[in-house]
Protein backbone atom coordinates (compact mmCIF):
# COMPACT_ATOMS: atom_id res chain seq x y z
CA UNK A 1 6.65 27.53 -1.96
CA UNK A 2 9.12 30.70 -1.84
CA UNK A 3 11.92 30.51 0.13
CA UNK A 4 12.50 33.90 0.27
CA UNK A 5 8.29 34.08 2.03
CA UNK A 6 8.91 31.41 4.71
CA UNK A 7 12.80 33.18 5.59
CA UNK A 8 10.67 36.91 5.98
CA UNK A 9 7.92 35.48 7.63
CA UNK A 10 9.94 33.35 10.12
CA UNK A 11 11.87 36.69 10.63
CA UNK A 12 8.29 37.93 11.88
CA UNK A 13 7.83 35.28 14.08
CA UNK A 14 10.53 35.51 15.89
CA UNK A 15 10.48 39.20 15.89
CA UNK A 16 7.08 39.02 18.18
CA UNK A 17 8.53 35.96 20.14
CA UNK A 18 11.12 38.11 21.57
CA UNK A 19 8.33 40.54 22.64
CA UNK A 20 6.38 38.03 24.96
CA UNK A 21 8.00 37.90 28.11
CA UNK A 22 8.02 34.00 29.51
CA UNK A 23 10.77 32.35 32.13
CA UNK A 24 14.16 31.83 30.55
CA UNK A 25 14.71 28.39 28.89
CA UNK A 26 18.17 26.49 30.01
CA UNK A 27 19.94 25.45 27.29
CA UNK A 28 19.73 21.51 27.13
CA UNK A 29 19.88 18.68 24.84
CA UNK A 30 16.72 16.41 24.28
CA UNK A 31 15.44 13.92 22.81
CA UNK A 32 11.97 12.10 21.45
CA UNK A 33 9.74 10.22 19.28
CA UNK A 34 6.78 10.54 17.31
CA UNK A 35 3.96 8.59 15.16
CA UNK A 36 1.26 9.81 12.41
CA UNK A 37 0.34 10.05 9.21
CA UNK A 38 1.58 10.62 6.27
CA UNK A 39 -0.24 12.20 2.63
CA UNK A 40 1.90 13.35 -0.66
CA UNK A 41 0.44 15.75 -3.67
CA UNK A 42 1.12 12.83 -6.34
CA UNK A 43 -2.00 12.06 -8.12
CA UNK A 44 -3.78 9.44 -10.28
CA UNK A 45 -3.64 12.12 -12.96
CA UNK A 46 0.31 12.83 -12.93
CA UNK A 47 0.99 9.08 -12.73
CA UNK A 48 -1.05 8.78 -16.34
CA UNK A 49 0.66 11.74 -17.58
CA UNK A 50 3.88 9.75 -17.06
CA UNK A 51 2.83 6.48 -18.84
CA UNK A 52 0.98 8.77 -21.51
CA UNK A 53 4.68 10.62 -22.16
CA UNK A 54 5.74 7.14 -23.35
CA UNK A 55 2.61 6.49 -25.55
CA UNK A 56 0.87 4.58 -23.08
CA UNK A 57 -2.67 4.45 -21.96
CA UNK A 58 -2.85 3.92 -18.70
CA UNK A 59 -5.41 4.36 -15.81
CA UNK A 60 -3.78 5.01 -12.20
CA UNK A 61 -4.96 4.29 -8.42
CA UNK A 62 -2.70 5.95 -5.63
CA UNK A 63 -2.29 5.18 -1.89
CA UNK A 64 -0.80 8.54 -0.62
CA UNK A 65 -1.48 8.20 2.87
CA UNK A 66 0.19 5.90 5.27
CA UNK A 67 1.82 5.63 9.17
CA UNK A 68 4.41 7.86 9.71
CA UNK A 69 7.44 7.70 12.74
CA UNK A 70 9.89 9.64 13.05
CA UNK A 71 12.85 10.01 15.92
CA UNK A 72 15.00 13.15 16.85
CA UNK A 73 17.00 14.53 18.74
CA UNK A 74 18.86 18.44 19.21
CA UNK A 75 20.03 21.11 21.47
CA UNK A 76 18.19 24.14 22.79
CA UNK A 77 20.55 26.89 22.18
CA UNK A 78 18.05 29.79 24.22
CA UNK A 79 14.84 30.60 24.97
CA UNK A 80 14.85 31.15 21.06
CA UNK A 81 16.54 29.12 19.02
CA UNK A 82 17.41 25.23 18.82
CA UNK A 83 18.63 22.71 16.38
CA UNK A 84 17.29 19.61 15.80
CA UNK A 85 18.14 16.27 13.71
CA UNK A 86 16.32 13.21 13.18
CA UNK A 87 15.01 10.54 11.00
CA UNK A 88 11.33 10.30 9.26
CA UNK A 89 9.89 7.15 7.82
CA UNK A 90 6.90 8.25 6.14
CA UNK A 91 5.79 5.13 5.41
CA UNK A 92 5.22 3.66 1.59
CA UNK A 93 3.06 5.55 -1.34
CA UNK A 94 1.56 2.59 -3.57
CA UNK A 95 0.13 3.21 -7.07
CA UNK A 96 -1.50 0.19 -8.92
CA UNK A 97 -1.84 0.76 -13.33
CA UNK A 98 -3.90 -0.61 -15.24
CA UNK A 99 -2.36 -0.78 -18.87
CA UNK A 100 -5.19 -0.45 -21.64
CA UNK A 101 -3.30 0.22 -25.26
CA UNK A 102 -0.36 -0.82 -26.82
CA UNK A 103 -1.28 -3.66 -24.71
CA UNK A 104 -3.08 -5.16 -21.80
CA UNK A 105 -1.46 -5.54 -18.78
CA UNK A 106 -1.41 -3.83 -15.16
CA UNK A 107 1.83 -2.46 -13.45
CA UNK A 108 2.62 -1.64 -9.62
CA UNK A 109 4.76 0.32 -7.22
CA UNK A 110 5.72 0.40 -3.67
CA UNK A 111 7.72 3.28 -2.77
CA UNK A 112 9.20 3.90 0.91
CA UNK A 113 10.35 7.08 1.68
CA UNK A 114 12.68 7.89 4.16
CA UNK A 115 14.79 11.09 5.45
CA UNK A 116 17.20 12.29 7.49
CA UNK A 117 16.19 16.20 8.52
CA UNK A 118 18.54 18.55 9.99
CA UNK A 119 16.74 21.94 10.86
CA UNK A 120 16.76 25.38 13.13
CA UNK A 121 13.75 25.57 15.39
CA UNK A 122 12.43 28.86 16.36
CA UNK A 123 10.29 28.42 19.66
CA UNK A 124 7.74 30.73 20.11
CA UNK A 125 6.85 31.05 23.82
CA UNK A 126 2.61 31.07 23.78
CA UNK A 127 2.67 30.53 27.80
CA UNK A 128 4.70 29.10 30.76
CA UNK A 129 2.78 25.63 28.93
CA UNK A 130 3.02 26.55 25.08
CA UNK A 131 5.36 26.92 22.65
CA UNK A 132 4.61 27.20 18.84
CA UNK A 133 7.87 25.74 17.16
CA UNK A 134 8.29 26.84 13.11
CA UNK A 135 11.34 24.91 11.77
CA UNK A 136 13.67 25.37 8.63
CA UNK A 137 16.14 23.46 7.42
CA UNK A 138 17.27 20.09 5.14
CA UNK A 139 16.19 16.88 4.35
CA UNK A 140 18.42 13.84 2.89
CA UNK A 141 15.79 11.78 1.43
CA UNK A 142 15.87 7.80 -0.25
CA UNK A 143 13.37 6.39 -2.33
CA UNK A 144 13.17 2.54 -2.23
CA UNK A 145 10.77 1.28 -5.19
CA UNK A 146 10.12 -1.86 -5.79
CA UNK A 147 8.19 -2.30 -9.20
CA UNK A 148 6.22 -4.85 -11.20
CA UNK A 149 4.85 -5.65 -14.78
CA UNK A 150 2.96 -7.78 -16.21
CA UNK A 151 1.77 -7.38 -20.30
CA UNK A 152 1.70 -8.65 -23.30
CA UNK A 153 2.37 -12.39 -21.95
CA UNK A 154 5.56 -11.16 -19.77
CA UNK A 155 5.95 -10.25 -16.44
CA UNK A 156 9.13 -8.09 -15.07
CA UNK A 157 10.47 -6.89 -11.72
CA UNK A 158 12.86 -4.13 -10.64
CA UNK A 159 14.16 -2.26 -7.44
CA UNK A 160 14.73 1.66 -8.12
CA UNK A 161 16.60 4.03 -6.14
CA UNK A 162 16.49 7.28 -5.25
CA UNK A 163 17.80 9.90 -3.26
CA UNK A 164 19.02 13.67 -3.23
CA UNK A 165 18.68 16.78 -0.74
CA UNK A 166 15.68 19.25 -0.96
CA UNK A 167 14.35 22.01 1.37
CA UNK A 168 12.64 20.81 4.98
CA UNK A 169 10.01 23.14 6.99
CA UNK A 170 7.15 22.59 9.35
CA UNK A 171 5.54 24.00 12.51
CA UNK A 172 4.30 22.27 15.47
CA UNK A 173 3.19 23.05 19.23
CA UNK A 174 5.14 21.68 22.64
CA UNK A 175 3.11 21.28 25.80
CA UNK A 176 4.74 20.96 29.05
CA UNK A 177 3.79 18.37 31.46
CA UNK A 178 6.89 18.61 33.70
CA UNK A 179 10.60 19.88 33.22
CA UNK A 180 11.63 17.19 31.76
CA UNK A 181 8.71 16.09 29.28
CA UNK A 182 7.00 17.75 26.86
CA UNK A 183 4.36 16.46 24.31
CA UNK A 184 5.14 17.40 20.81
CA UNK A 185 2.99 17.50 17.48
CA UNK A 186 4.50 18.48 13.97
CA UNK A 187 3.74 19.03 10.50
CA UNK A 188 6.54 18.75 8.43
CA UNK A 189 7.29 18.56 4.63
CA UNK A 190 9.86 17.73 2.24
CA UNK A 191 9.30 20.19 -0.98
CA UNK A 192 10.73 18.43 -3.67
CA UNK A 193 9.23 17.52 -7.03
CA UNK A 194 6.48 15.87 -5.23
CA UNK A 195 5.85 17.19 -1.68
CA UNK A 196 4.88 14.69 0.87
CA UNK A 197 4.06 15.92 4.46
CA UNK A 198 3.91 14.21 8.16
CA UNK A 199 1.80 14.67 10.60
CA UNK A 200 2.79 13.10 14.03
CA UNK A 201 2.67 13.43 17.23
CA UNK A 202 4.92 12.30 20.12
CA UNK A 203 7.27 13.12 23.48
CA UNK A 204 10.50 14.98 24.13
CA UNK A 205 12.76 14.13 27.25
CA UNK A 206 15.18 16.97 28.31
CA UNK A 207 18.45 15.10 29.01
């Protein structure tokens, strides 16, 4: 997705927010939690791309979805504007290969993905209740694989690694049920080489 699209239409958003006319918000830290689901884009078809790069003939089955959790916490700068960190497990993606030619054999990986996200929410008052909440910012993501072989007559094991810093953006909706809680629900996605997205929803406590 274009940067330069979600920064312009983000700049909409908050251009009609300021026109709706709603109580003024306190500024206030909170925090809260959260629990869902998770799905990424990565497909049987890219895994046997992979193996097929190496001269491989391979035949792939991927578990992309999985529970998602996530905790946060920030500080509601104005009616407007807030800033918000936090930390999203989305679970593990599992792929199991079956190896058909050089040789016979079957391979499989666990991956659990995990993030820190720092981002800039822009609240978007709906009513004194609603408020639709776009968000923009970072993610600092790690990739723990574990990964197995077994062909031709041997069998291997590894742990792999990963981590780096991609772009983080999302929207979700707050309901109020009092002045200090509020229920929260998000979609939120890491785009990196392979996008994986969140879906959760949760509570936030004004401290």
């Amino acid at each position: 997705m274009c940067v330069r699209k979600i920064v312009h239409g983000l700049a909409f958003i908050l251009g009609s927010a300021l026109a709706t006319s709603v109580a003024a918000v306190e500024p206030h830290w909170f925090v809260g939690f959260g629990a869902g689901k998770t799905s990424t884009d990565i497909s049987e078809s890219d895994i046997n791309r992979e193996f097929a790069a190496g001269g491989i003939t391979a035949s792939a089955d991927v578990d992309d979805e999985d529970t998602a959790w996530r905790v946060f916490g920030g500080y509601r700068i104005s009616d407007y504007f807030a800033v918000e960190a936090g930390y999203l497990d989305f679970g593990t993606v599992e792929a199991d290969v079956n190896i058909s030619a050089p040789v016979v054999g079957s391979a499989n990986v666990d991956a659990d993905v995990t993030a820190f996200t720092l981002d800039l929410l822009i609240p978007i008052p709906l009513s004194e209740r609603f408020e639709l909440i776009p968000r923009i910012g970072v993610a600092f993501w790690d990739i723990d694989s574990d990964v197995s072989l077994a062909a031709g007559g041997l069998a291997s094991s590894a742990s792999v690694d990963d981590d780096g810093t991609d772009f983080h953006y999302g929207i979700g909706l707050s309901a109020k049920i009092n002045e200090l809680i509020k229920v929260r629900t998000n979609v939120e996605r890491i785009d990196s080489d392979s996008e994986i997205t969140a879906f959760t929803i949760g509570l936030q406590f004004a401290l």
